[in-house]
Protein backbone atom coordinates (compact mmCIF):
# COMPACT_ATOMS: atom_id res chain seq x y z
CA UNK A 1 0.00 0.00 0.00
CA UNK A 2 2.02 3.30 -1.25
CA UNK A 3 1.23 6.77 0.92
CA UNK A 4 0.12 8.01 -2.99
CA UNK A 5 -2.73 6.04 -3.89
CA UNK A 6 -5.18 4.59 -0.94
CA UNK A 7 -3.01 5.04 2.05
CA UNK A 8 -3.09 8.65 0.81
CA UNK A 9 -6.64 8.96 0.60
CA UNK A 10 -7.25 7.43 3.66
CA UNK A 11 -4.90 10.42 5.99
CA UNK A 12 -6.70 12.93 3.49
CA UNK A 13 -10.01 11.58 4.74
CA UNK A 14 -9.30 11.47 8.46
CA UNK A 15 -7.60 14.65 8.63
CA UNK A 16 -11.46 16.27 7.01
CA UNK A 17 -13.28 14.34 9.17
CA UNK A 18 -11.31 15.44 12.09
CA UNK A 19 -10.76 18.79 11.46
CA UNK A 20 -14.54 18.54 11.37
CA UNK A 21 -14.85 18.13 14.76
CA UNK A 22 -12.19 20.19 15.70
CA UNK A 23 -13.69 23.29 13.96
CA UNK A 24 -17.15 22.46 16.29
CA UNK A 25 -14.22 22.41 19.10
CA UNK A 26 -12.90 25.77 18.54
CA UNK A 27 -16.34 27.46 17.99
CA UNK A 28 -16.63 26.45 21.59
CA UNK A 29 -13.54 27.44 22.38
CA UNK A 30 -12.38 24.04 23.64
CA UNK A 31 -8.87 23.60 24.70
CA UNK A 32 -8.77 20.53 22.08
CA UNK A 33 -9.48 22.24 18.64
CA UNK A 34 -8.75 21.91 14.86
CA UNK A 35 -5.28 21.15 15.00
CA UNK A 36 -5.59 18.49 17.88
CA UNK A 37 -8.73 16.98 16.40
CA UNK A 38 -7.10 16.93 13.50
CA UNK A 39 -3.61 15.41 14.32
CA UNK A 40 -5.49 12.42 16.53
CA UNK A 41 -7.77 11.36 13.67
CA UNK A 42 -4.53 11.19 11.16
CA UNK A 43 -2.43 10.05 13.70
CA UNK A 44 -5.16 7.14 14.73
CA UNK A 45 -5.17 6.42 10.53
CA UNK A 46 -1.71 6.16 10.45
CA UNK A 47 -1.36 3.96 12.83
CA UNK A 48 -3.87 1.69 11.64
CA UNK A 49 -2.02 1.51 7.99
CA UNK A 50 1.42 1.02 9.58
CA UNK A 51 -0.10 -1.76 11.56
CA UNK A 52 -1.12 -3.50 8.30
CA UNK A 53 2.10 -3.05 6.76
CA UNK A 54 4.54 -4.09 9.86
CA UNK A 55 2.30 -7.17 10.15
CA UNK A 56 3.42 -7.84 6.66
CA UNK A 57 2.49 -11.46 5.53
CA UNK A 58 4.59 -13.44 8.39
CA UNK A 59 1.77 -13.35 10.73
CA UNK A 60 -2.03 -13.21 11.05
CA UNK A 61 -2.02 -10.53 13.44
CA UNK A 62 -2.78 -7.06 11.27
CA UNK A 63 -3.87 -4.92 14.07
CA UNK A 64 -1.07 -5.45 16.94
CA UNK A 65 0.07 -1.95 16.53
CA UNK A 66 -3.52 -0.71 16.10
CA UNK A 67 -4.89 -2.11 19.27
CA UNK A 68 -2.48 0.20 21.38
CA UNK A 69 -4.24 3.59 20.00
CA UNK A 70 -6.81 2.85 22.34
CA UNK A 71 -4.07 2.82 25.65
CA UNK A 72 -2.60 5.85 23.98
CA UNK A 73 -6.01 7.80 23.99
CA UNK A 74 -6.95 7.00 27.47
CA UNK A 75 -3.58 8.94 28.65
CA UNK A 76 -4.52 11.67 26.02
CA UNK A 77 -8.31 11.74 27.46
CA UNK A 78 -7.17 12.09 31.32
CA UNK A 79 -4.95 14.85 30.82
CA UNK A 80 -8.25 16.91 29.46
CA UNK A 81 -10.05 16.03 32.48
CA UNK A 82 -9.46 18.17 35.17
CA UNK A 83 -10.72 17.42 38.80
CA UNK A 84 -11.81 20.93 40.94
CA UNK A 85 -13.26 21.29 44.39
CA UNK A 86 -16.97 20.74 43.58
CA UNK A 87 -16.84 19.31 40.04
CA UNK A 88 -15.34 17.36 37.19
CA UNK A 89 -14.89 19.45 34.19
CA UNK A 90 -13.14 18.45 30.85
CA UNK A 91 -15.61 14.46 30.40
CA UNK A 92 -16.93 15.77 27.13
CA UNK A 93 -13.30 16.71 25.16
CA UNK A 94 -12.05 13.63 26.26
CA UNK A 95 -14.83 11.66 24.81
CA UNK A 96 -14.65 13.55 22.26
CA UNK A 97 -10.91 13.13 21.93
CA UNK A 98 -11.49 8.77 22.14
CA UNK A 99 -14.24 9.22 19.23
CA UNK A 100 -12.20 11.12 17.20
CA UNK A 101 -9.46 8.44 17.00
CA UNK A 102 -11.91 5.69 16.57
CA UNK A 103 -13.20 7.63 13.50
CA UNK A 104 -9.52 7.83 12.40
CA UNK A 105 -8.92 4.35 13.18
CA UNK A 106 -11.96 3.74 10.32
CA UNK A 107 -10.60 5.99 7.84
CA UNK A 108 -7.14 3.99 8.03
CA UNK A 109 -9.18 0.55 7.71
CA UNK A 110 -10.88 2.39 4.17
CA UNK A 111 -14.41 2.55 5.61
CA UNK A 112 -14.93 6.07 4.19
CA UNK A 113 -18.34 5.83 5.44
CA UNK A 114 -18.73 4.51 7.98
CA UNK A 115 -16.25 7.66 9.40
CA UNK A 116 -18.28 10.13 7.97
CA UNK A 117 -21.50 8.99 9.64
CA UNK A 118 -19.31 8.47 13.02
CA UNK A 119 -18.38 12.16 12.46
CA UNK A 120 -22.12 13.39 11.80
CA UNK A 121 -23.33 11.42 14.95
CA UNK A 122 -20.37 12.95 16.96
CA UNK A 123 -21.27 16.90 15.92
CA UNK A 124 -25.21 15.95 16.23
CA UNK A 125 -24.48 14.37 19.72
CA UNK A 126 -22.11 17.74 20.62
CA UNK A 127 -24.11 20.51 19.14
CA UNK A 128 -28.17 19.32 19.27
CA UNK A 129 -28.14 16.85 22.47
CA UNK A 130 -26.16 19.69 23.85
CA UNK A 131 -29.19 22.24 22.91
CA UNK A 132 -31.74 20.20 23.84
CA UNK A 133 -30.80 19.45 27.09
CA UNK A 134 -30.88 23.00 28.02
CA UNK A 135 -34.05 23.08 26.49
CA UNK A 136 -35.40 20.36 28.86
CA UNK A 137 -34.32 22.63 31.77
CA UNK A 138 -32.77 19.63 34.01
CA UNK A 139 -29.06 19.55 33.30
CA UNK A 140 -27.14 21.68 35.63
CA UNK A 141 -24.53 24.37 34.66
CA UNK A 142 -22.57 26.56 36.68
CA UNK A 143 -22.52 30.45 35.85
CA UNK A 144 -20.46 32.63 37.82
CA UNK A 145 -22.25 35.44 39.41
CA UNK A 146 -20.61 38.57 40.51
CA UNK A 147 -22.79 40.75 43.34
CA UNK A 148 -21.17 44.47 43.75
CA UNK A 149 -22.69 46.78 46.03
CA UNK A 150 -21.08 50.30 47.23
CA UNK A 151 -19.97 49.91 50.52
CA UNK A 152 -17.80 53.23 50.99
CA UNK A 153 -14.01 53.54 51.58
CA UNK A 154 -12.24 53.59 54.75
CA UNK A 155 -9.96 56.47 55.19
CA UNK A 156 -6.78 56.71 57.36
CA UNK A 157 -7.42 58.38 60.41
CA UNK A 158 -4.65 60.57 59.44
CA UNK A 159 -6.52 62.41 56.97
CA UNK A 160 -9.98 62.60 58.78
CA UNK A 161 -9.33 61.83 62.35
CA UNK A 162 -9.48 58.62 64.61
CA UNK A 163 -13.22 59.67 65.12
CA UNK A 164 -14.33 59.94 61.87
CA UNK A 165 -12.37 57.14 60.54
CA UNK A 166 -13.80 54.73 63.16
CA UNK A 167 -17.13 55.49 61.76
CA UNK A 168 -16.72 55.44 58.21
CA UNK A 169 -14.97 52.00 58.91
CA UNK A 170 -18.22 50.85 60.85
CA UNK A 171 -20.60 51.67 57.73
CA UNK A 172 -17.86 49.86 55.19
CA UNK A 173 -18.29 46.78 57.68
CA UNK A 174 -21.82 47.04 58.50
CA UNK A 175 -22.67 47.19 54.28
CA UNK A 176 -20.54 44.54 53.45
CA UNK A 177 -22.41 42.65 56.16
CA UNK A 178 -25.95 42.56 54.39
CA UNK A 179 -24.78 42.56 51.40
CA UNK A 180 -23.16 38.88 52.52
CA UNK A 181 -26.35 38.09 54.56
CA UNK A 182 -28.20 38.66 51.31
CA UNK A 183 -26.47 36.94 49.06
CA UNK A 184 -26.37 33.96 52.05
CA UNK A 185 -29.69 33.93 52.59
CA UNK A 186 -30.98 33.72 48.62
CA UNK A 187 -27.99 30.65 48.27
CA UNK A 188 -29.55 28.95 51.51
CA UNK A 189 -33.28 29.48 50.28
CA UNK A 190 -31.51 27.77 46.91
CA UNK A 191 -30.17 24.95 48.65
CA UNK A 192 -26.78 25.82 47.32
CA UNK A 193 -23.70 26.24 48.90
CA UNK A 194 -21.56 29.88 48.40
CA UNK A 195 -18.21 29.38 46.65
CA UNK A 196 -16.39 32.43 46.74
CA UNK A 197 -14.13 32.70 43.53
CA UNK A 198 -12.62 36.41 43.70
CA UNK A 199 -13.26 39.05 46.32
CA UNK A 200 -11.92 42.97 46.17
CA UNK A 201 -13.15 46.40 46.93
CA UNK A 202 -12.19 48.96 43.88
CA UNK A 203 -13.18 52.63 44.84
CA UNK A 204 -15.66 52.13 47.56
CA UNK A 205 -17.44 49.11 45.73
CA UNK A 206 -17.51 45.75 46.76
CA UNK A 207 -17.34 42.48 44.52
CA UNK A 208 -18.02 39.33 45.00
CA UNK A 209 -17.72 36.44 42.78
CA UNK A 210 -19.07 33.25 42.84
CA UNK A 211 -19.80 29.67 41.18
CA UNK A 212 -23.62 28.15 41.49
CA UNK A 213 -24.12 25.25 39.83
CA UNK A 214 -28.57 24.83 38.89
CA UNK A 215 -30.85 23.92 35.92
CA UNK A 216 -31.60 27.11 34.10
CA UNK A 217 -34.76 27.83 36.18
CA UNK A 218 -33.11 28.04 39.34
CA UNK A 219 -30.75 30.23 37.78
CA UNK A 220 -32.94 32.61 36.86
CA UNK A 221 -34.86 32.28 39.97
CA UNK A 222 -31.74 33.07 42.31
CA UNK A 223 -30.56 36.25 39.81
CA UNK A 224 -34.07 37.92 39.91
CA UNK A 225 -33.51 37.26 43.92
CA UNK A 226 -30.31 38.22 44.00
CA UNK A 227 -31.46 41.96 41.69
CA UNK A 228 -34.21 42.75 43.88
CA UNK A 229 -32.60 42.83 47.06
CA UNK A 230 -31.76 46.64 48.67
CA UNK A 231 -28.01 45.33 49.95
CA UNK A 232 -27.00 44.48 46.40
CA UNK A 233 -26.54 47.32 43.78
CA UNK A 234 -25.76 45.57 41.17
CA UNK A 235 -25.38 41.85 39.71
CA UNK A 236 -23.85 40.38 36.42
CA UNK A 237 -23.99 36.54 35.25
CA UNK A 238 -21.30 35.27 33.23
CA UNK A 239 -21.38 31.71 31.24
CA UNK A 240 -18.44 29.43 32.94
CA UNK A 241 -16.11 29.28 29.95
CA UNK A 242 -14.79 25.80 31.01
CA UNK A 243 -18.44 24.35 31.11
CA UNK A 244 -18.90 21.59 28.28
């Protein structure tokens, strides 16, 4: 089998199919994107040519070197997962990832395909399961909230006096106070639990950022909460850029 003639057309076809997926990768700005998608499923191929070919005719055995892709995967998979205090996050690349090479796999066997369905069941299963779970409105997500309120500055007693500057340290503490309670008491009400992320005070204002993970009701139910409350001025909701 020359690298011209099928062998070549085999790597041409995994390298489409998997820079297929990879292009759905980098639209979602996935840390495995074209080039890695791309570089698995010809790798994958290549390996299950070269398999063929080292065999040669001595023994029955074609797919010795092929059957290690598998092994090689896994390690590839678990570095994409990472493991965080309250959740698993990375599952969905490294399926995606062990797919991928199985489609590559079937373009270096010459099941054209069969790869190209495998690759339209893969971006159906990413992009419309994906939608239509949030649809449903029972899959949890995290978004990460960030609650700012003014609280006022304290001042050295230097500049205003030990007087003044005792009570102007007492309202900074006493407004950070509800604004905590509040933001306690609409987690608690939530059954969730508060996981601080980032905490500051920039001129005066206080920020607090946070992780909740909820269906997309609950979300909505703890930000209009969350709005209407007098300790909190003002709250934003960002999509968690490492969800899947």
């Amino acid at each position: 089998m020359s690298i011209g003639g099928a062998a070549g057309r085999r790597l041409l076809a995994a390298c489409a199919l998997g820079g297929a997926i990879g292009l759905e990768r980098e639209w979602r700005h996935k840390d495995s994107g074209l080039r890695t998608n791309m570089l698995i499923c010809m790798g994958a191929a290549l390996f299950t040519i070269m398999s063929e070919v080292l065999a040669g005719t001595s023994t029955p055995n074609k797919g010795q070197v092929a059957a290690n892709i598998v092994q090689g995967i896994g390690f590839l998979g678990a570095g994409l997962i990472l493991h965080t205090k309250s959740r698993v996050l990375g599952l969905t690349s490294a399926a995606t990832v062990f797919v991928v090479a199985a489609i590559g796999m079937t373009c270096g066997a010459g099941m054209y395909m069969d790869a190209l369905l495998a690759t339209v069941l893969l971006l159906v299963a990413l992009q419309l399961i994906g939608a239509m779970e949030g649809s449903l409105g029972w899959k949890r997500f995290p978004m990460l909230y960030e609650v700012r309120a003014e609280v006022g500055s304290i001042v050295s007693k230097d500049v205003v006096g030990v007087e003044r500057a005792h009570e102007l340290a007492q309202t900074v503490d006493a407004a950070r106070l509800r604004m905590m309670t509040a933001i306690l008491k609409v987690l608690d009400a939530a059954g969730q639990r508060l996981r601080v992320l980032e905490r500051d005070n920039v001129a005066g204002w206080e920020r607090i950022c946070f992780s909740v993970m909820a269906t997309r009701r609950e979300h909505a139910k703890v930000l209009a909460q969350l709005k209407s409350n007098d300790a909190t001025d003002h709250v934003v909701v960002y999509e968690d850029a490492e969800v899947e």
